[in-house]
Protein backbone atom coordinates (compact mmCIF):
# COMPACT_ATOMS: atom_id res chain seq x y z
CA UNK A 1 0.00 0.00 0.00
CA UNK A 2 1.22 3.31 -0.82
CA UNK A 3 -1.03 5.67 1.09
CA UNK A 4 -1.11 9.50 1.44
CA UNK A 5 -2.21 11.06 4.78
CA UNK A 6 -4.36 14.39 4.60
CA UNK A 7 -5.56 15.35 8.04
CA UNK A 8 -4.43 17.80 11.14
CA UNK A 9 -2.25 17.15 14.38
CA UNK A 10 -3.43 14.41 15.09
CA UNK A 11 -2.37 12.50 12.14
CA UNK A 12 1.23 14.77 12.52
CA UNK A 13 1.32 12.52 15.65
CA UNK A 14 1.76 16.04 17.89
CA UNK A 15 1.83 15.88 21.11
CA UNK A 16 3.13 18.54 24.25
CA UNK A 17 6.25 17.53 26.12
CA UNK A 18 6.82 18.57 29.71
CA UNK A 19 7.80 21.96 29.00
CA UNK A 20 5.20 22.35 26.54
CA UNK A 21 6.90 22.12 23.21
CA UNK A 22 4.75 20.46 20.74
CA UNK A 23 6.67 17.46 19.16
CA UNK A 24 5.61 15.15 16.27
CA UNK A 25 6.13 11.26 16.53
CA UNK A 26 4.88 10.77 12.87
CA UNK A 27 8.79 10.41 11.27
CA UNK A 28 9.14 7.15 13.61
CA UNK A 29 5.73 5.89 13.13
CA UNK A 30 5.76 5.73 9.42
CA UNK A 31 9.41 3.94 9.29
CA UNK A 32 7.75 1.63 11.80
CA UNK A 33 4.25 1.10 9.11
CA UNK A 34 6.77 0.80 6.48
CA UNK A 35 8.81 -2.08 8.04
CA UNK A 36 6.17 -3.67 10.14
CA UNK A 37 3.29 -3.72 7.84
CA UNK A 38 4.55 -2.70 3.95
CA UNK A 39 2.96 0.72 4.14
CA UNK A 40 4.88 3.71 3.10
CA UNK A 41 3.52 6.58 4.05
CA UNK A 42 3.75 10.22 2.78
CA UNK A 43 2.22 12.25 4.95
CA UNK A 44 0.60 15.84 4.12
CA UNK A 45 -0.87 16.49 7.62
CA UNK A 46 -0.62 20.04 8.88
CA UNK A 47 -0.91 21.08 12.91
CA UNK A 48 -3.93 23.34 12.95
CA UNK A 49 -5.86 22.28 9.51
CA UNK A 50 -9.25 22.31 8.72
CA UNK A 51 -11.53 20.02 6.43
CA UNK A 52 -11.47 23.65 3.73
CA UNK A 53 -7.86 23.78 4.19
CA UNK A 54 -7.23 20.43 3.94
CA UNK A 55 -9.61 20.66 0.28
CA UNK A 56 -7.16 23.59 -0.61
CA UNK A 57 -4.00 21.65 0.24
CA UNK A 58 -5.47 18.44 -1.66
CA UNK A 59 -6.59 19.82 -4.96
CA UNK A 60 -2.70 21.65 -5.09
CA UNK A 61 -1.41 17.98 -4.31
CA UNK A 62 -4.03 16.70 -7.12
CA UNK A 63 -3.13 19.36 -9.83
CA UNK A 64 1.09 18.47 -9.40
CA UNK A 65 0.14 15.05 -9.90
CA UNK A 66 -0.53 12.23 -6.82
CA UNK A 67 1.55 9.04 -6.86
CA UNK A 68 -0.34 6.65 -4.39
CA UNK A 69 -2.91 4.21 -4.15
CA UNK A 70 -4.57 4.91 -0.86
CA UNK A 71 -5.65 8.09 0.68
CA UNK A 72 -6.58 8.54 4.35
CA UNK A 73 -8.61 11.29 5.44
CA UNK A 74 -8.82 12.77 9.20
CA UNK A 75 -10.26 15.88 9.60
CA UNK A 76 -13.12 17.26 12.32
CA UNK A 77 -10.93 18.29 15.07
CA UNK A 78 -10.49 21.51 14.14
CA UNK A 79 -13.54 22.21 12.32
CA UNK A 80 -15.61 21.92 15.98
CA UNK A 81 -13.37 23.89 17.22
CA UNK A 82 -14.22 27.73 18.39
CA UNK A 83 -13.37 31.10 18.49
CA UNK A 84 -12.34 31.51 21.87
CA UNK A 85 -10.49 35.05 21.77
CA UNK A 86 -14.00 36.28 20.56
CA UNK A 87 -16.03 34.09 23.61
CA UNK A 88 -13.52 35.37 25.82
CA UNK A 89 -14.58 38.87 25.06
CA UNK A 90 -18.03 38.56 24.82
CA UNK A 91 -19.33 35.49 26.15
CA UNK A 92 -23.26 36.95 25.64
CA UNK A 93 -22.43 36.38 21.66
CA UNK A 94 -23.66 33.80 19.84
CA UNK A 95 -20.65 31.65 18.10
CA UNK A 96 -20.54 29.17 15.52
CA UNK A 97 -17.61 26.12 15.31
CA UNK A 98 -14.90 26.86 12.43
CA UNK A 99 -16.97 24.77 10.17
CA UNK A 100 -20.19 24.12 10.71
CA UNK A 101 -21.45 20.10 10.38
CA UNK A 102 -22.83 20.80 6.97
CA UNK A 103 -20.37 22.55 5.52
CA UNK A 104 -17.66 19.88 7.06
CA UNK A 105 -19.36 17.24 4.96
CA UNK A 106 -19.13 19.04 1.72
CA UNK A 107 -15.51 19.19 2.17
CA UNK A 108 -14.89 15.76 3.52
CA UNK A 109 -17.05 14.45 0.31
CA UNK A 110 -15.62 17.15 -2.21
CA UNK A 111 -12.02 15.19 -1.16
CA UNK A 112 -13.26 12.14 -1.78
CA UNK A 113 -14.94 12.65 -5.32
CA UNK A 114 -11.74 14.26 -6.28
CA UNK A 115 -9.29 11.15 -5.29
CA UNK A 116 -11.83 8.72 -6.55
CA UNK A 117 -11.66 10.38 -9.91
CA UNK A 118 -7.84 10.79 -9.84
CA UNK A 119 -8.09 7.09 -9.09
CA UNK A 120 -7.17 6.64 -5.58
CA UNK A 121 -9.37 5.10 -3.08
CA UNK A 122 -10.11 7.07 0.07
CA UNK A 123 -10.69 6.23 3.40
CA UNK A 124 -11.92 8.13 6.41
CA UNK A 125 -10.67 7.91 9.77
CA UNK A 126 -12.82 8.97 12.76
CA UNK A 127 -11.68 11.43 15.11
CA UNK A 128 -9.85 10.13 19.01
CA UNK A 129 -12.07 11.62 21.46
CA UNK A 130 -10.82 15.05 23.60
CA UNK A 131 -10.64 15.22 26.93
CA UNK A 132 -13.24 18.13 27.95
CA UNK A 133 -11.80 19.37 30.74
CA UNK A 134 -8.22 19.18 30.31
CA UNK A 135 -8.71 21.35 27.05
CA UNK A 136 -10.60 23.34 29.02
CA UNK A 137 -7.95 24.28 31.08
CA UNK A 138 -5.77 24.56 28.16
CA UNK A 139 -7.65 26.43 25.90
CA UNK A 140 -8.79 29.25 28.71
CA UNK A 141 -5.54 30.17 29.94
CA UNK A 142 -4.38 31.33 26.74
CA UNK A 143 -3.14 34.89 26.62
CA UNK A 144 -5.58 37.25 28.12
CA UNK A 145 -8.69 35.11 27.66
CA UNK A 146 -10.98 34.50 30.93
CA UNK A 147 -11.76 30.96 31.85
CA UNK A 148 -14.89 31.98 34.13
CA UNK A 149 -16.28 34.45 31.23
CA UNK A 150 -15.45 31.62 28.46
CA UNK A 151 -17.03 28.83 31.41
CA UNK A 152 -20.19 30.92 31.47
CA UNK A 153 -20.71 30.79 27.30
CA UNK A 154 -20.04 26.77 27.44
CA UNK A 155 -22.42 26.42 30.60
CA UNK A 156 -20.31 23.00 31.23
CA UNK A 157 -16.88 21.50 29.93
CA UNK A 158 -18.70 18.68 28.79
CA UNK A 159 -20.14 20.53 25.93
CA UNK A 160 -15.92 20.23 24.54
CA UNK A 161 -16.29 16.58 24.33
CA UNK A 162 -19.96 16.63 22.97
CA UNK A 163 -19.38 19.17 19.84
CA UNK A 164 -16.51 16.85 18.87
CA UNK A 165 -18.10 14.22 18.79
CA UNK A 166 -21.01 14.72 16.42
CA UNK A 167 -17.85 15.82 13.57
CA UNK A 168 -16.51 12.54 14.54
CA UNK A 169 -20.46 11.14 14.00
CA UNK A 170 -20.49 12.85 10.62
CA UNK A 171 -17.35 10.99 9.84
CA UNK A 172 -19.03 7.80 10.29
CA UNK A 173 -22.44 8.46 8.79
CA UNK A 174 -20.42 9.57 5.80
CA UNK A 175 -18.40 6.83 5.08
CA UNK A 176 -21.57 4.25 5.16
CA UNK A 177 -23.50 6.88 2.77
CA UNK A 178 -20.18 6.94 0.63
CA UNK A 179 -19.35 3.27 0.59
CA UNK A 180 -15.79 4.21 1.70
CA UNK A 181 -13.29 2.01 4.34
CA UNK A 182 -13.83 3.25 7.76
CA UNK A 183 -10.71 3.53 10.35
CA UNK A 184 -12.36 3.35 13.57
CA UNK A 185 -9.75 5.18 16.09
CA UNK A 186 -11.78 6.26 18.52
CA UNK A 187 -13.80 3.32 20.20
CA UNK A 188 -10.00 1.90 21.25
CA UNK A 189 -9.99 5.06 23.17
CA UNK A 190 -13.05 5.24 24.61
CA UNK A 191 -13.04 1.53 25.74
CA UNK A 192 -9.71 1.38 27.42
CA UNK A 193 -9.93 1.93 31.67
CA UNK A 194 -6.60 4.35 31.57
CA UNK A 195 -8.10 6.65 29.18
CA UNK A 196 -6.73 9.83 30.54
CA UNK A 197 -2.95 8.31 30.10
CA UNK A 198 -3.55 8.35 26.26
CA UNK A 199 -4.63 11.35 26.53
CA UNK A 200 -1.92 14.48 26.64
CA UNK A 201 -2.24 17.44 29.07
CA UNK A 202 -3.58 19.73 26.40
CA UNK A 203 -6.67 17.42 26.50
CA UNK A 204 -6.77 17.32 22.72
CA UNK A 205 -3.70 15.33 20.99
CA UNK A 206 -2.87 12.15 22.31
CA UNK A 207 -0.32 11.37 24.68
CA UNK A 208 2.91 9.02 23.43
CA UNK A 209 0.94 6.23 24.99
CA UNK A 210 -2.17 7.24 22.92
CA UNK A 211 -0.81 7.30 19.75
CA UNK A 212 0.90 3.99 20.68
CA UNK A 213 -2.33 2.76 20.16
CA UNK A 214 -3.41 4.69 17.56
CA UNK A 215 -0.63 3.57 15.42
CA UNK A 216 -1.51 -0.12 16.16
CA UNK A 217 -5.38 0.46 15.17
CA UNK A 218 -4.21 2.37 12.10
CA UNK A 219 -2.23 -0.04 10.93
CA UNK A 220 -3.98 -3.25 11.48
CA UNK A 221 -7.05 -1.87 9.37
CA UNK A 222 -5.16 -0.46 6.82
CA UNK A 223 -3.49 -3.95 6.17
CA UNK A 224 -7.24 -5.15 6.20
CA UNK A 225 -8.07 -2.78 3.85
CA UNK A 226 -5.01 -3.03 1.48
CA UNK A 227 -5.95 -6.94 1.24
CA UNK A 228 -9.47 -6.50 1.05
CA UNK A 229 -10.69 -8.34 -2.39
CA UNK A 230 -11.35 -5.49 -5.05
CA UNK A 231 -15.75 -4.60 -4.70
């Protein structure tokens, strides 16, 4: 299988160390896939992308030419996020996410009808959950922002963890309307008791242990996939 990667940080494999210096484990991960498992990877992930910038990135890749047979696409995390400079000042307002649901579907199927007619199959991967209130506390102590004023807009840090996971819903209701191999990341997350150790301190990337696991999912279905008999 030679697969190209499209998605944000979380696909980069970022994570914060103990100072707080984000660090990417992807370089060891795909020698690793490569050896282990026959997959080279290139990987086009980008800290901080969302599904329309992840469009934009793809139809540059498309119109240079794209030499692979498998594309993975995992996107959402971003997309549900918010504006929290803008809550932070006005917490009365009324704020969207990045990308709404809708218009996060349009993208995520606009990628796909564009590597299925360049001849690539896609694949979508569904999104490792956040934990709520760790990215809470992350996200609020930014700069000057106010955690009580942004607290009072959320109502609870529960609505994090909620938000994201209807993107990573979309992700799976798309795939079965799309006929298109599902990764399923997140269920290994959810179902294992030490949850919070996969989980890094920022409350959104997962820890080294977390994408230990990640990396194992990934690559077991992939394999599946790759040796799946043609449709």
């Amino acid at each position: 299988m030679k697969l190209h990667i499209y998605g944000d940080s979380i696909l980069k494999m970022v994570y914060p160390d103990v100072t707080g210096r984000y660090r990417s484990l992807a370089g060891q991960y795909e020698q690793r896939a490569r050896e282990e498992f026959g997959i080279a990877i290139e990987n086009r992930a980008h800290f901080g992308y969302t599904s329309a910038r992840g469009l934009q990135l793809l139809e540059r890749d498309l119109s240079r030419g794209l030499s692979c047979t498998h594309a993975l696409l995992g996107y959402g995390g971003n997309d549900s996020d918010y504006d929290w400079d803008a809550i932070s000042r006005d917490p009365t307002g009324e704020y969207a996410a990045k990308e709404s649901i809708a218009g996060f579907r349009e993208n995520m199927k606009r990628m796909v009808q564009l590597l299925r007619s360049a001849g690539v199959q896609p694949m979508l991967m569904d999104l490792p959950p956040v934990h709520g209130e760790r990215y809470f506390e992350t996200l609020s102590h930014r700069g000057e922002r106010s955690p009580e004023r942004i607290l009072s807009w959320l109502g609870e840090t529960a609505v994090i963890s909620r938000v994201q996971e209807a993107y990573s819903l979309a992700v799976t209701c798309l795939a079965g309307e799309l006929d298109l191999p599902l990764v399923e990341i997140r269920s290994g997350f959810l179902t294992t008791r030490d949850y919070p150790a996969l989980m890094s301190q920022d409350g959104i990337h997962p820890s080294p242990k977390g994408y230990e696991l990640l990396y194992r999912q990934l690559c077991a279905q992939l394999r599946g996939i790759a040796l799946a008999p043609a449709a």
